[in-house]
Protein backbone atom coordinates (compact mmCIF):
# COMPACT_ATOMS: atom_id res chain seq x y z
CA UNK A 1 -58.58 -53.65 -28.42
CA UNK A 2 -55.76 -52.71 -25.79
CA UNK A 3 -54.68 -55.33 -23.28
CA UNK A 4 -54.14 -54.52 -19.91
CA UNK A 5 -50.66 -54.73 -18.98
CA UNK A 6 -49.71 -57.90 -16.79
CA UNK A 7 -49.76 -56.84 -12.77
CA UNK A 8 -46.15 -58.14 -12.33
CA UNK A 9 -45.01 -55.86 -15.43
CA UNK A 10 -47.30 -52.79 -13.61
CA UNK A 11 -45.51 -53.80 -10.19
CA UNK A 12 -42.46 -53.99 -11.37
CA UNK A 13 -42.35 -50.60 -13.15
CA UNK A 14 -43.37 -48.78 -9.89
CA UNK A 15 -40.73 -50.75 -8.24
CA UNK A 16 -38.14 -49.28 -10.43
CA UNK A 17 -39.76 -45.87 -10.57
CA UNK A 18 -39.42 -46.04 -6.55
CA UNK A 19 -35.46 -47.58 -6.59
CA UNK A 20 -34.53 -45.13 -9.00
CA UNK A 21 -35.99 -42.25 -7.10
CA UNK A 22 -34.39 -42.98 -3.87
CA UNK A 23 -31.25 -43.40 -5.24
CA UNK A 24 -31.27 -39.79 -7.46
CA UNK A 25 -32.27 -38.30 -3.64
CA UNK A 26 -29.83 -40.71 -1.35
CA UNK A 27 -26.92 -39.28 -3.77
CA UNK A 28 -27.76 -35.80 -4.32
CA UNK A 29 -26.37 -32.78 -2.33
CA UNK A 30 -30.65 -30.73 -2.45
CA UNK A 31 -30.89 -31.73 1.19
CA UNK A 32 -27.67 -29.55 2.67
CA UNK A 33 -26.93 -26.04 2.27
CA UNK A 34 -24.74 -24.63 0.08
CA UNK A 35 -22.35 -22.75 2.50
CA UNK A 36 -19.72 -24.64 4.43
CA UNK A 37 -19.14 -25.00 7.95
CA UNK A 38 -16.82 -26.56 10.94
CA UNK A 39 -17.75 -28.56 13.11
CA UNK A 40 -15.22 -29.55 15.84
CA UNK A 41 -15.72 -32.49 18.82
CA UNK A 42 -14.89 -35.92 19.66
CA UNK A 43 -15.81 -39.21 17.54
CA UNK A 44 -17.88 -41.38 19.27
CA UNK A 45 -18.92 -43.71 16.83
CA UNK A 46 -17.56 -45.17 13.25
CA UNK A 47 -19.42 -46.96 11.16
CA UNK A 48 -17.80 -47.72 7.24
CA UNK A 49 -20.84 -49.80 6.27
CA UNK A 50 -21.96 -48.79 2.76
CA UNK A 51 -23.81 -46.62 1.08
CA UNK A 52 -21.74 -43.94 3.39
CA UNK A 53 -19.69 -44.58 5.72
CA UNK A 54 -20.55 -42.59 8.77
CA UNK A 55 -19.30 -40.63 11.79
CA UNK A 56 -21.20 -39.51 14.96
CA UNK A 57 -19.15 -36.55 16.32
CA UNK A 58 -20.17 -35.21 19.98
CA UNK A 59 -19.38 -31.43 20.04
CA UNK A 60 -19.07 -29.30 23.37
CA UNK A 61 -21.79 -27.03 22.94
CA UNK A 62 -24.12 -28.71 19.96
CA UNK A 63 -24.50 -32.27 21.36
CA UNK A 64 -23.84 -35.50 18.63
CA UNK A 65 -23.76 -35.04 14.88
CA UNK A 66 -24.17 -37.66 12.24
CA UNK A 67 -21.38 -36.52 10.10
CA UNK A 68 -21.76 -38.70 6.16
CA UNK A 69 -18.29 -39.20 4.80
CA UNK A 70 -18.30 -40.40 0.62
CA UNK A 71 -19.11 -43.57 -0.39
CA UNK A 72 -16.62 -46.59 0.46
CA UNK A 73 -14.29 -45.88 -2.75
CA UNK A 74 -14.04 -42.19 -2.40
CA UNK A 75 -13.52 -42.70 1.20
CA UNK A 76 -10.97 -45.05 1.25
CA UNK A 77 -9.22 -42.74 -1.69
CA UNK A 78 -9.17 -39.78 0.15
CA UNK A 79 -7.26 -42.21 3.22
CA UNK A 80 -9.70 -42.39 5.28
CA UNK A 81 -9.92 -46.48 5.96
CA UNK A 82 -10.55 -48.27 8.95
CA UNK A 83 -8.61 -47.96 11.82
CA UNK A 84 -6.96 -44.08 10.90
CA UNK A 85 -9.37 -42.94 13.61
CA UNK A 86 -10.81 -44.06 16.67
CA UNK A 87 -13.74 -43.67 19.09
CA UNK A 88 -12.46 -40.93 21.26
CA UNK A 89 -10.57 -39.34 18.44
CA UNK A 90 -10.68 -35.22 18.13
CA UNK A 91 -12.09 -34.81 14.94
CA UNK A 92 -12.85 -31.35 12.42
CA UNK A 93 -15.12 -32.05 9.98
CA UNK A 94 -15.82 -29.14 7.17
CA UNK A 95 -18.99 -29.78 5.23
CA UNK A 96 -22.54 -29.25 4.37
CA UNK A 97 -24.77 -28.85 6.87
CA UNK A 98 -28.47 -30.41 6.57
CA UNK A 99 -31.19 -27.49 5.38
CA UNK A 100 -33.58 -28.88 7.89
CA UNK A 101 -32.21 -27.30 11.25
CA UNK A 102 -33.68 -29.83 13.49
CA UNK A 103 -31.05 -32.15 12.11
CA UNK A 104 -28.03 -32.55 13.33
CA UNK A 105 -26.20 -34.15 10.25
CA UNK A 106 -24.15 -32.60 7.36
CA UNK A 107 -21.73 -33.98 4.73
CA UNK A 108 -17.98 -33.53 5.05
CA UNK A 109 -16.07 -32.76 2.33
CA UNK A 110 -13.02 -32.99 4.26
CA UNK A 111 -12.14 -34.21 8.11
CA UNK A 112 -9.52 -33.77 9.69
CA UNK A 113 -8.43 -36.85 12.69
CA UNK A 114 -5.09 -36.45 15.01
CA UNK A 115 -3.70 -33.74 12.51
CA UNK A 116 -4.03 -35.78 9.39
CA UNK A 117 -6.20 -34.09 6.85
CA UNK A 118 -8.52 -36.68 4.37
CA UNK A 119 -10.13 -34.29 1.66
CA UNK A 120 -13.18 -36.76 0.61
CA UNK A 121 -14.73 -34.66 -2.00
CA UNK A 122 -11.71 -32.00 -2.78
CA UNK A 123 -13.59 -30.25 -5.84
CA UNK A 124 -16.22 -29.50 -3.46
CA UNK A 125 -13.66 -27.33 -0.64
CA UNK A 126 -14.71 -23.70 -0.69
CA UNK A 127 -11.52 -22.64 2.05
CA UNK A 128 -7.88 -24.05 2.70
């Protein structure tokens, strides 16, 4: 006769299941499009808190982005640390816009602060 499986076993499998999930859909690229764009404007907040650190641009015509940079290694390796930019800052940020339109958010695969250029994912640039 089959025992039922312990409910902290049964818990703790779903629990997993749900971490493991979230994790495959936080790092994946399915939620942006596949063409690139610009996006030009002023920062107006930094954040470099993991799991991404984070931008919010304000553009002249398009209001405040959330712009996601790499996570905190491939950040930092592409130069882009604390204190290279500032609030204020004109920023260009080429990346991945979200697929869902009412979003204002897209992943950069490369920004550009003061003239400085920090490619964070440079496989992933589709113009020079």
């Amino acid at each position: 006769m089959a025992r039922p499986l312990p409910l902290r076993m049964l818990v703790a499998a779903l629990l997993g299941l749900l971490v493991a999930t979230g994790a495959y859909a936080h790092h994946g690229w399915s939620w942006a499009e596949a063409d690139q764009i610009e996006l030009s404007g002023t920062i107006r907040e930094i954040s470099m808190a993991p799991p991404h650190p984070t931008l919010r641009v304000e553009t002249k015509n398009d209001g405040v982005w959330r712009v996601e940079l790499g996570n905190p290694r491939l950040t930092e390796r592409s130069g882009f640390v604390e204190g290279v930019a500032k609030i204020g800052d004109p920023i260009v940020a080429l990346g991945n816009r979200s697929l869902d339109r009412s979003e204002k958010r897209m992943k950069a695969v490369r920004i550009t602060v003061a003239g400085k250029v920090y490619d964070i994912y440079p496989e992933r640039i589709r113009t020079n």
